[in-house]
Protein backbone atom coordinates (compact mmCIF):
# COMPACT_ATOMS: atom_id res chain seq x y z
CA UNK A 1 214.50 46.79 -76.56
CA UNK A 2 213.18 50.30 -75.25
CA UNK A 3 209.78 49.09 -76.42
CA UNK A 4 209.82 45.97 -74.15
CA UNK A 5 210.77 48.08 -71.02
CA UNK A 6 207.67 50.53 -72.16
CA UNK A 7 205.32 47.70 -71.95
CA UNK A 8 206.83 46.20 -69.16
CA UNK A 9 206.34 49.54 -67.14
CA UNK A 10 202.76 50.11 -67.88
CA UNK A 11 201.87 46.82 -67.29
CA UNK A 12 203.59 46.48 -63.99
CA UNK A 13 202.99 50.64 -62.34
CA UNK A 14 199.69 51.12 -62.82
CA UNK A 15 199.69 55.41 -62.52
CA UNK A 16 196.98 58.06 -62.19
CA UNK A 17 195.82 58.44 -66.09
CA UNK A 18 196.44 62.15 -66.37
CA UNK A 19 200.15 61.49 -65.62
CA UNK A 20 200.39 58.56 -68.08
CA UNK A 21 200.54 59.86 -71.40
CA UNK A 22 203.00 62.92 -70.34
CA UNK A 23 205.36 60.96 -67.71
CA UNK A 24 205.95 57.71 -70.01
CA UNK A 25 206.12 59.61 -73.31
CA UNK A 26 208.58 62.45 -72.03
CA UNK A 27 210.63 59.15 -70.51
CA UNK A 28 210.31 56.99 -73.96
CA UNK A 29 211.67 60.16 -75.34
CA UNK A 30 214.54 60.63 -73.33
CA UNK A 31 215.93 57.31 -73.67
CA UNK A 32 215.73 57.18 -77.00
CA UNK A 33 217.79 60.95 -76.80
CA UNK A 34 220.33 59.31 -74.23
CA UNK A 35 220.64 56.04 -76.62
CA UNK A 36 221.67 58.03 -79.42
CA UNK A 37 224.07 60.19 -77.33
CA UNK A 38 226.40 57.20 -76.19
CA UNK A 39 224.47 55.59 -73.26
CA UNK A 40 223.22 52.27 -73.15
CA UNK A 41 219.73 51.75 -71.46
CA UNK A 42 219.97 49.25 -67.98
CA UNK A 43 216.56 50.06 -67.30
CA UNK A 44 213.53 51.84 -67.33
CA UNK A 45 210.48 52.50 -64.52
CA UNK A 46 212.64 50.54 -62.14
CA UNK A 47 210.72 50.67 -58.79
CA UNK A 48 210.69 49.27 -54.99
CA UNK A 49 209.70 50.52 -52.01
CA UNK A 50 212.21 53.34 -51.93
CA UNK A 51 210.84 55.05 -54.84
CA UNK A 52 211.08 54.78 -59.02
CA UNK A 53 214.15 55.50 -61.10
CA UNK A 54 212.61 56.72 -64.17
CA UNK A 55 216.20 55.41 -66.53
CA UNK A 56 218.84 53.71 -65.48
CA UNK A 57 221.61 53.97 -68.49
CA UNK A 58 225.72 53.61 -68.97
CA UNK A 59 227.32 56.67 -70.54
CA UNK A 60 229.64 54.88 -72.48
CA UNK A 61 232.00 57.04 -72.78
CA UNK A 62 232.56 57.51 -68.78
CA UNK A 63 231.67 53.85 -68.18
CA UNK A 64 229.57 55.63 -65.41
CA UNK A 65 226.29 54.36 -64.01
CA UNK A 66 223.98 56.92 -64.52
CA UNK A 67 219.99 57.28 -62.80
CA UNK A 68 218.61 59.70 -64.61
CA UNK A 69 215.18 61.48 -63.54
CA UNK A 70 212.88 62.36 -66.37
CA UNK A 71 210.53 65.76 -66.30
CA UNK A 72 208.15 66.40 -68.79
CA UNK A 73 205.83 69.42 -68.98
CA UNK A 74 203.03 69.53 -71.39
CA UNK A 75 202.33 73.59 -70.71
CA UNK A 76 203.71 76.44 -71.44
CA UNK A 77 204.16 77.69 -68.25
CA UNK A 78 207.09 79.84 -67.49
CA UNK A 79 210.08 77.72 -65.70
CA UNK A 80 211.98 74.83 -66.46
CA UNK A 81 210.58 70.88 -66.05
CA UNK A 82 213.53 70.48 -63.49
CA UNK A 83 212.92 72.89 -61.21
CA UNK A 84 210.49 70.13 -60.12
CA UNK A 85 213.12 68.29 -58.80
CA UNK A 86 213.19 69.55 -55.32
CA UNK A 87 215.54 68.32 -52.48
CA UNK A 88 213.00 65.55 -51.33
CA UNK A 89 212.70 64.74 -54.84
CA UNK A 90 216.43 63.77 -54.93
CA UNK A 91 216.49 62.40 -51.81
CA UNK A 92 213.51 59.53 -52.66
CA UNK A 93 215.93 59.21 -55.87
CA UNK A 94 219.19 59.12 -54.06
CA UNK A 95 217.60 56.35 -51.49
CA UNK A 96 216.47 54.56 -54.37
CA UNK A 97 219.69 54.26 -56.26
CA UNK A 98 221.48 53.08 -53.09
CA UNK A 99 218.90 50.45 -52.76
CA UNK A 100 219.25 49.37 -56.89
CA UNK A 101 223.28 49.48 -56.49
CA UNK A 102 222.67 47.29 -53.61
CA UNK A 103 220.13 44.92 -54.84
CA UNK A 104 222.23 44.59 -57.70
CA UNK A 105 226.39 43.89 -55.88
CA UNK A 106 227.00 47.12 -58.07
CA UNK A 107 228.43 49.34 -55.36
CA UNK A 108 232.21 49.47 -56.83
CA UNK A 109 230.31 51.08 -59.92
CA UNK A 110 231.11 54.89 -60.43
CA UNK A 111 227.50 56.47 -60.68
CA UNK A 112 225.99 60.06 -61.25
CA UNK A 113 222.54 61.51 -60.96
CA UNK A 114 221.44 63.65 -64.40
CA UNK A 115 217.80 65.19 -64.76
CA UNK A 116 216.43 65.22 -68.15
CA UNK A 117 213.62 68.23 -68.52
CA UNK A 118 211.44 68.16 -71.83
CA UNK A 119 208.80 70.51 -72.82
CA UNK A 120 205.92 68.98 -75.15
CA UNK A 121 202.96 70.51 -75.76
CA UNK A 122 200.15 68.49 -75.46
CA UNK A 123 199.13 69.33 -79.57
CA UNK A 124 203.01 68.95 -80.95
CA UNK A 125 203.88 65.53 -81.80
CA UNK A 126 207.51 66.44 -80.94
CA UNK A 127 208.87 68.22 -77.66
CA UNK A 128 209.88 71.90 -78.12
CA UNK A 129 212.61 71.95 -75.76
CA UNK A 130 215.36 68.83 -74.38
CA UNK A 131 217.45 69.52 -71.46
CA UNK A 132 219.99 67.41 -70.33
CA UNK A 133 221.60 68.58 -66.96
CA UNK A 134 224.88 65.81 -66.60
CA UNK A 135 225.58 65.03 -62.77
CA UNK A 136 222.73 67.71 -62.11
CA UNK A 137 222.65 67.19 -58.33
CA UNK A 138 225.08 65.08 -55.76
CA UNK A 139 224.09 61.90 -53.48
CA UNK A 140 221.89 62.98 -50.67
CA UNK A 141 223.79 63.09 -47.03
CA UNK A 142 221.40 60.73 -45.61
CA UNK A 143 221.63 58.48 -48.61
CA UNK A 144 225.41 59.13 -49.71
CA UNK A 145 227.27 56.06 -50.78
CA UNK A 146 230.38 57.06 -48.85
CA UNK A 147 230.74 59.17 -45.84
């Protein structure tokens, strides 16, 4: 199943070809972490004119809807992968949820936003480091689903 989304996402969001390789393995890796960690994949790459949502999944055990945005840093740099995800960053994510839960009559749903950080050097054929921040930031004001 996670292999049909992969090939569905490349085919359909063309990217810059530096980003490719890092962005859709660090994601292919993640979901494959969240599936065996109780969540069931919705979605992956899911994109409109608000933005992308890199996975959406179910954590199982919450039945929560979950959008979960996917970092992945093939340096060494000092840091953490999710420090990238700045307050515009969650914003453009935040909007874009909104506009999924509306597209798809899923607003009853009880949802959360996670950030998944991964470290992979670009000569390991595994990542060095997984991070999995649950509910890592809230709804942004402009974009909040209830006010």
């Amino acid at each position: 199943m996670l292999e049909l989304f992969r090939k569905q996402t490349k085919a359909n969001h063309p990217q810059p070809k530096r980003f490719i390789h890092t962005g859709h393995r660090g994601e292919s890796y993640a979901a494959d972490y969240l599936a065996a960690n109780h969540y069931r994949i919705i979605a992956m790459g899911e994109r409109d004119s608000a933005g992308e949502l890199d996975i959406i999944a179910e954590d199982e055990s919450t039945d929560t809807l979950v959008f979960v945005e996917v970092k992945t840093l093939h340096t060494q740099k000092t840091g953490n992968p999710t420090d990238r995800v700045d307050i515009r960053k969650q914003k453009r994510i935040t909007h874009a949820a909104l506009r999924y839960l509306k597209r798809k009559k899923l607003l009853d749903r009880k949802c959360r936003f996670d950030v998944i950080g991964i470290r992979w050097p670009k000569e390991s054929k595994k990542p060095t480091e997984i991070r999995h921040f649950i509910s890592a930031f809230e709804a942004s004001d402009e974009y909040q689903l209830f006010g």
